[in-house]
N, C-alpha and C. Protein backbone atom coordinates (compact mmCIF):
# COMPACT_ATOMS: atom_id res chain seq x y z
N UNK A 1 116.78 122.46 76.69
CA UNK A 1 115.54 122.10 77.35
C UNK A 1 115.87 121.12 78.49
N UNK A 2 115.26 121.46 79.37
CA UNK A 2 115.41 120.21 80.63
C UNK A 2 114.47 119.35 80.62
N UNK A 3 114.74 118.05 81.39
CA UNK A 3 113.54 117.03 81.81
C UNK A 3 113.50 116.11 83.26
N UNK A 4 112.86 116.57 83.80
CA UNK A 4 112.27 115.97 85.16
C UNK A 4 111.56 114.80 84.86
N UNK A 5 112.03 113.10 85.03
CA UNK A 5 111.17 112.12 85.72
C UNK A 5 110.85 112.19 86.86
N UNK A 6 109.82 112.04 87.38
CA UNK A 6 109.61 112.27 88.90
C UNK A 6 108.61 111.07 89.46
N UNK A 7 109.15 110.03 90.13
CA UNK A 7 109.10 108.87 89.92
C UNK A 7 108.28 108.88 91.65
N UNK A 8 108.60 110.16 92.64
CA UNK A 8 108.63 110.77 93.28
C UNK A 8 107.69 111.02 94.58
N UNK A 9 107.39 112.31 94.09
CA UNK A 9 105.87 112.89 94.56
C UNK A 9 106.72 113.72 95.41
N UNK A 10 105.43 114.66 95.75
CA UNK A 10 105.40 115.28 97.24
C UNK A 10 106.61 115.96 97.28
N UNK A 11 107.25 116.39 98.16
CA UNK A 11 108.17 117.62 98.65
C UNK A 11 109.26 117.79 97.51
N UNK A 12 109.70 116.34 97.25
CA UNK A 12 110.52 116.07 96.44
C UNK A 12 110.71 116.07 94.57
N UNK A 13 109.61 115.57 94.21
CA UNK A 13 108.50 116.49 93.27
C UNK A 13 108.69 117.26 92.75
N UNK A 14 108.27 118.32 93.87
CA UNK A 14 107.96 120.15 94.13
C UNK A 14 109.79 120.57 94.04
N UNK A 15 110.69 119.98 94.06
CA UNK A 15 111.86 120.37 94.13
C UNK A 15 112.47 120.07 92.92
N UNK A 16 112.48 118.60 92.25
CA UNK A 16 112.53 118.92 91.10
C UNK A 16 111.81 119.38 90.44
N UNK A 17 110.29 119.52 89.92
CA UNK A 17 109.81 120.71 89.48
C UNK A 17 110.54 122.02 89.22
N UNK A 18 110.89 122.43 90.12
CA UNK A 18 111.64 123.36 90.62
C UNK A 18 113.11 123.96 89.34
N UNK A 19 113.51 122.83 89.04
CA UNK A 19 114.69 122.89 89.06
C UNK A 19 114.71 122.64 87.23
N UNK A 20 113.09 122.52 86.80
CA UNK A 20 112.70 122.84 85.31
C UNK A 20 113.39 124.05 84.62
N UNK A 21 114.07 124.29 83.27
CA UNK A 21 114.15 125.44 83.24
C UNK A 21 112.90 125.89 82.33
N UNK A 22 112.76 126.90 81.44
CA UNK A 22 111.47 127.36 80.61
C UNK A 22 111.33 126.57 79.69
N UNK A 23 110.33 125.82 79.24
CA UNK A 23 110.21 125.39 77.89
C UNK A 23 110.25 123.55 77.96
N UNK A 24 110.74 123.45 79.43
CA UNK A 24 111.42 121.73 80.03
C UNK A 24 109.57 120.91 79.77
N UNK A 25 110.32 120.16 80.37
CA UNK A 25 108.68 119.32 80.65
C UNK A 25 109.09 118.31 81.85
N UNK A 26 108.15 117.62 82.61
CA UNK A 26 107.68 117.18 83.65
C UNK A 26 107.19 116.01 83.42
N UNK A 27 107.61 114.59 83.49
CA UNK A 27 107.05 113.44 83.36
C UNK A 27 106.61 112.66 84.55
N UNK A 28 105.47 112.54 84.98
CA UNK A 28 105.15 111.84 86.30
C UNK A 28 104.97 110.60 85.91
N UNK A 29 105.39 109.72 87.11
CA UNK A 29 105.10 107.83 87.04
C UNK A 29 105.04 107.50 88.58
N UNK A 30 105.04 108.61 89.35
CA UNK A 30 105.00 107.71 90.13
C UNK A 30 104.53 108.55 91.60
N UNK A 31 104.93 107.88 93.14
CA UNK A 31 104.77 108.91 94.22
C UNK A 31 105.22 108.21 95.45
N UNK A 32 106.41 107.50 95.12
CA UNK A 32 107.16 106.80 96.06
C UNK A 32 107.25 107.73 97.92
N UNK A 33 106.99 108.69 97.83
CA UNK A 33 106.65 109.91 98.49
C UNK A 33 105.77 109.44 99.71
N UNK A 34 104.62 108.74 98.72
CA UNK A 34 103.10 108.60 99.27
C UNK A 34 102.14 109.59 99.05
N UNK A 35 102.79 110.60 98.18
CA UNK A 35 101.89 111.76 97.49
C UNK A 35 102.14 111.94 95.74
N UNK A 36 101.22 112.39 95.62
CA UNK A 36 101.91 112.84 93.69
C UNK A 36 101.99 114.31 94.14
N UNK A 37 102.75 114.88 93.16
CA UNK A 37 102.96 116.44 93.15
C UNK A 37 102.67 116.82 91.48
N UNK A 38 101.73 117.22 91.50
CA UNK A 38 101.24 117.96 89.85
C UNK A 38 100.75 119.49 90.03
N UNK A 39 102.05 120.17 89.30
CA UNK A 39 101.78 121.82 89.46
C UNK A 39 100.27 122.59 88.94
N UNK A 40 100.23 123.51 89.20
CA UNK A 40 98.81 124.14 88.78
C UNK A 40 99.07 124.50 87.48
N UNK A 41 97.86 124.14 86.69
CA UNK A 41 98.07 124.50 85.28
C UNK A 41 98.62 126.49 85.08
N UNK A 42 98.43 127.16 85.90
CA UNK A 42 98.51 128.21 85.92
C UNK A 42 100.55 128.30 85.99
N UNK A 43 100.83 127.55 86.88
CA UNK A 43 102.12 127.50 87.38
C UNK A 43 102.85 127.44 86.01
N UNK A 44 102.55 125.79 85.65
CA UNK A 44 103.03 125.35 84.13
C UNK A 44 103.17 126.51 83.22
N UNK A 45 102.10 127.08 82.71
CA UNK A 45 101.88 128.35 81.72
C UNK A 45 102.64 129.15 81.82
N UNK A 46 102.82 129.69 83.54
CA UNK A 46 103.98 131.20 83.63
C UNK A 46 105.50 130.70 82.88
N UNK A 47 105.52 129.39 83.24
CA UNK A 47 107.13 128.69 83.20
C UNK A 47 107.48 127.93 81.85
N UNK A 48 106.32 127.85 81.06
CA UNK A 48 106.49 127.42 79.51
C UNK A 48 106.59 125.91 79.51
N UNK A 49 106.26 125.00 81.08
CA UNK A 49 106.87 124.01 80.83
C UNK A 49 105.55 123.27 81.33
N UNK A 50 105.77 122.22 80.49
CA UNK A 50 104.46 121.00 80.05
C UNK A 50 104.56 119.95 80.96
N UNK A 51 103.90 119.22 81.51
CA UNK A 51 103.59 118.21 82.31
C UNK A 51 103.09 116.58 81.62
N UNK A 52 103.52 116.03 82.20
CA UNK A 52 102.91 114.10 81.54
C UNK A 52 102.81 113.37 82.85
N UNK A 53 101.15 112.81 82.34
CA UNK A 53 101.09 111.95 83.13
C UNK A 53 101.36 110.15 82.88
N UNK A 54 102.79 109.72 83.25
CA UNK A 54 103.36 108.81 82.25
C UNK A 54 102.10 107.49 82.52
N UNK A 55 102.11 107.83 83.84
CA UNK A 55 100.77 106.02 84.15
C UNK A 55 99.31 106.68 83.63
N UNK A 56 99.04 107.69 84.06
CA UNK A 56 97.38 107.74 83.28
C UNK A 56 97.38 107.35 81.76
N UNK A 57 98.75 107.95 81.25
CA UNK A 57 98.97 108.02 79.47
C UNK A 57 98.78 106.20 79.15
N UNK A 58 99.02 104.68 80.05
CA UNK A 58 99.47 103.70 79.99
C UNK A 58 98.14 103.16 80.33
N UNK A 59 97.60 103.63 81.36
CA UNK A 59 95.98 103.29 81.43
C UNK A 59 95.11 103.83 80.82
N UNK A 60 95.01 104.91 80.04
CA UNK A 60 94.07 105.27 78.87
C UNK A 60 94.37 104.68 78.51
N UNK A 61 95.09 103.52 77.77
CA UNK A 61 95.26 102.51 76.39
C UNK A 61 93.98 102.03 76.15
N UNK A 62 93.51 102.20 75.22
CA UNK A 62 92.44 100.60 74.75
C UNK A 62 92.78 99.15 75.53
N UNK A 63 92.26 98.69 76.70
CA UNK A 63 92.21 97.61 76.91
C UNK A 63 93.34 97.77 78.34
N UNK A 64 93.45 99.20 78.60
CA UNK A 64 93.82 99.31 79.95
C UNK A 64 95.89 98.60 79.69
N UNK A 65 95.99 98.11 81.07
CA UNK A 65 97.75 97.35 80.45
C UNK A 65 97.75 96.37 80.29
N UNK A 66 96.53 95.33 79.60
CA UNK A 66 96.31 94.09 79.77
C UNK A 66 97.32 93.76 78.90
N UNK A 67 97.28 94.33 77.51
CA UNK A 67 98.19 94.23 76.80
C UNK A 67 99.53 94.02 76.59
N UNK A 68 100.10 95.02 77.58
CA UNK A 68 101.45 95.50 78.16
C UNK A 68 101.93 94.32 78.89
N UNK A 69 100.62 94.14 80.09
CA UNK A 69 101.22 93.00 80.68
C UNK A 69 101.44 91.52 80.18
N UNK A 70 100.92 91.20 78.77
CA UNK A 70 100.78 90.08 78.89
C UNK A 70 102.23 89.57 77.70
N UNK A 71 102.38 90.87 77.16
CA UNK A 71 103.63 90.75 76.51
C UNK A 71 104.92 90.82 77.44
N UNK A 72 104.81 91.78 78.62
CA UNK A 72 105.79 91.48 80.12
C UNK A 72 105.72 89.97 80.14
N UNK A 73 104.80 89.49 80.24
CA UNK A 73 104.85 87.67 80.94
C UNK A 73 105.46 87.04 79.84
N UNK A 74 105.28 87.15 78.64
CA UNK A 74 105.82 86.77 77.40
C UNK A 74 107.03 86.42 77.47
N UNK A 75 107.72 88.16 77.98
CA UNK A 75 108.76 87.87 77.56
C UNK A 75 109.85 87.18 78.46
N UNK A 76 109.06 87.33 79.90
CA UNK A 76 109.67 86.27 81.18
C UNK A 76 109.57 84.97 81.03
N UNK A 77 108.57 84.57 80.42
CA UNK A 77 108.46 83.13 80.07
C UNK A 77 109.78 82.93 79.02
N UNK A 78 110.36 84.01 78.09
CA UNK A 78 111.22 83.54 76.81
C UNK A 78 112.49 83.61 77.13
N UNK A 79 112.65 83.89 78.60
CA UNK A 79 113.94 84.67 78.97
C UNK A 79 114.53 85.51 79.04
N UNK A 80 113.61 87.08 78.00
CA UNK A 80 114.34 88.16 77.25
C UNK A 80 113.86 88.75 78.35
N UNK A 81 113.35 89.18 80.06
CA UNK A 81 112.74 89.76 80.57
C UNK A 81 113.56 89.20 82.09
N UNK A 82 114.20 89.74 82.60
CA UNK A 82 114.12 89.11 84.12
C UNK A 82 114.03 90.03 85.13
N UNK A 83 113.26 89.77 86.10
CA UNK A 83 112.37 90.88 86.91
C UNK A 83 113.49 90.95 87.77
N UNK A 84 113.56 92.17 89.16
CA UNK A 84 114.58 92.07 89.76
C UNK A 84 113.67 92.11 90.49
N UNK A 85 114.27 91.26 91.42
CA UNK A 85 113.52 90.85 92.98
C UNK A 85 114.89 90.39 94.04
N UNK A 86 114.94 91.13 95.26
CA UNK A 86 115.44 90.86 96.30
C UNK A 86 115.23 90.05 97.53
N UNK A 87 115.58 88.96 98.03
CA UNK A 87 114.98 88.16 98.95
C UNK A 87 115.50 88.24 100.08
N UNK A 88 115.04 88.72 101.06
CA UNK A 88 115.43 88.61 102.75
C UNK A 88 114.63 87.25 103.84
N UNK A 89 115.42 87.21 104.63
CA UNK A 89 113.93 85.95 105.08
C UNK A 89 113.80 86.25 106.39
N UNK A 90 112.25 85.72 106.49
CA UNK A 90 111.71 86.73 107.56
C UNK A 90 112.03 87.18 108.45
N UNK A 91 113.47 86.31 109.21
CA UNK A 91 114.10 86.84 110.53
C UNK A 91 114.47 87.96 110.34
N UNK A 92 114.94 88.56 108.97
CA UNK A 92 115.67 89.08 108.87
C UNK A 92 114.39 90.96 108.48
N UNK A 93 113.15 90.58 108.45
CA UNK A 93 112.56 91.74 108.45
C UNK A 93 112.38 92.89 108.23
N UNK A 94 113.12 93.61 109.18
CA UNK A 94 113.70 94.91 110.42
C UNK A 94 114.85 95.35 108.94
N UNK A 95 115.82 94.47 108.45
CA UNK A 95 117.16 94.82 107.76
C UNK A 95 116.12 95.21 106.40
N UNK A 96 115.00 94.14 106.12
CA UNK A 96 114.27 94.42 104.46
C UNK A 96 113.76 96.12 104.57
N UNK A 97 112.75 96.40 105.58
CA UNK A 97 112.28 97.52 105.69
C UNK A 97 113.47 98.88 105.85
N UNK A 98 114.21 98.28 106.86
CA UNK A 98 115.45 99.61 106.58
C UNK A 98 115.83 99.75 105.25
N UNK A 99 115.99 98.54 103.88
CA UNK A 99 116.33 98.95 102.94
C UNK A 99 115.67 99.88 102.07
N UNK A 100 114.52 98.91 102.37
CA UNK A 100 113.17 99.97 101.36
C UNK A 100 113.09 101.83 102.25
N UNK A 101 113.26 101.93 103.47
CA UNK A 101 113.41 103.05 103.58
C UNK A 101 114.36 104.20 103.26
N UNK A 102 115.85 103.27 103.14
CA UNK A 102 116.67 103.94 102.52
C UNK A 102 116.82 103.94 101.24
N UNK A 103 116.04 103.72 100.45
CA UNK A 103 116.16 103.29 98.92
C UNK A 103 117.22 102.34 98.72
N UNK A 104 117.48 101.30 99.33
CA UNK A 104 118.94 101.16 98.87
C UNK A 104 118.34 99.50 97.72
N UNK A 105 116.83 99.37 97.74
CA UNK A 105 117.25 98.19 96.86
C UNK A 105 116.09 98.33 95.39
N UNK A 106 116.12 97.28 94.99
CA UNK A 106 116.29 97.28 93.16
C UNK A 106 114.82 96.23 93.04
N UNK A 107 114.10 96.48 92.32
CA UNK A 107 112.58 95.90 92.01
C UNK A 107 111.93 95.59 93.54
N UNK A 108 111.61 94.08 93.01
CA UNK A 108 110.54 94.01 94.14
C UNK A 108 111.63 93.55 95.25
N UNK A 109 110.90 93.53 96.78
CA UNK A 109 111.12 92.72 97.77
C UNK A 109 110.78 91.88 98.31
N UNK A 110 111.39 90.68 98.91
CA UNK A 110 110.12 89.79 99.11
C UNK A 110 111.07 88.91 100.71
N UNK A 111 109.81 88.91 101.26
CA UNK A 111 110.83 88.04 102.58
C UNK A 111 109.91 86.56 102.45
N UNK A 112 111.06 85.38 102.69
CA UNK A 112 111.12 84.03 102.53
C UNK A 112 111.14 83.81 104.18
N UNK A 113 110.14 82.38 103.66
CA UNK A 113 110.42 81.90 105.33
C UNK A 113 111.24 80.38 104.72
């Protein structure tokens, strides 16, 4: 069985999609893209392969991610949690955005003055 995260969207998506074999499944979280890509239920059916929607599945919760999040802060406050964040400073701009366009960096970004 195969499995597609598709963290994704849009053209890219549609390509791994693609690349499901019969019976696989499809986990969406995301659409870094600027699009989501979710096949037609008709599509799914011919191909045997099942679809998830990983963030709707996280916001149906009872009480939404209040929950989620507050055990996240928990565990940053305890130490067992450390967020990744990259810092550029503002001169430096132009170099932050080329990264984020090339994927080349890791959690958040943040420019310092």
């Amino acid at each position: 069985m195969s499995l597609v995260f598709d963290g994704v969207g849009g053209r890219l998506g549609r390509e791994a999609f693609e690349l499901i074999g019969k019976g696989g499944r499809q986990v969406v979280f995301g659409q870094a893209a600027g699009e989501w890509f979710h096949p037609a239920e008709e599509e799914l059916a011919a191909r045997e392969v099942t679809s998830h929607d990983g963030i709707g599945h996280l916001l149906s919760r009872p009480g939404g991610m209040a929950e989620l999040r507050a055990q996240a802060l928990e565990a940053v406050a305890a130490g067992r949690l450390t967020p990744a964040v990259q810092s550029f400073p503002l001169r430096d701009a132009a170099a932050a955005h080329a990264a984020l366009e090339s994927r080349n960096t890791i959690g958040k970004v943040v420019l310092t003055t």
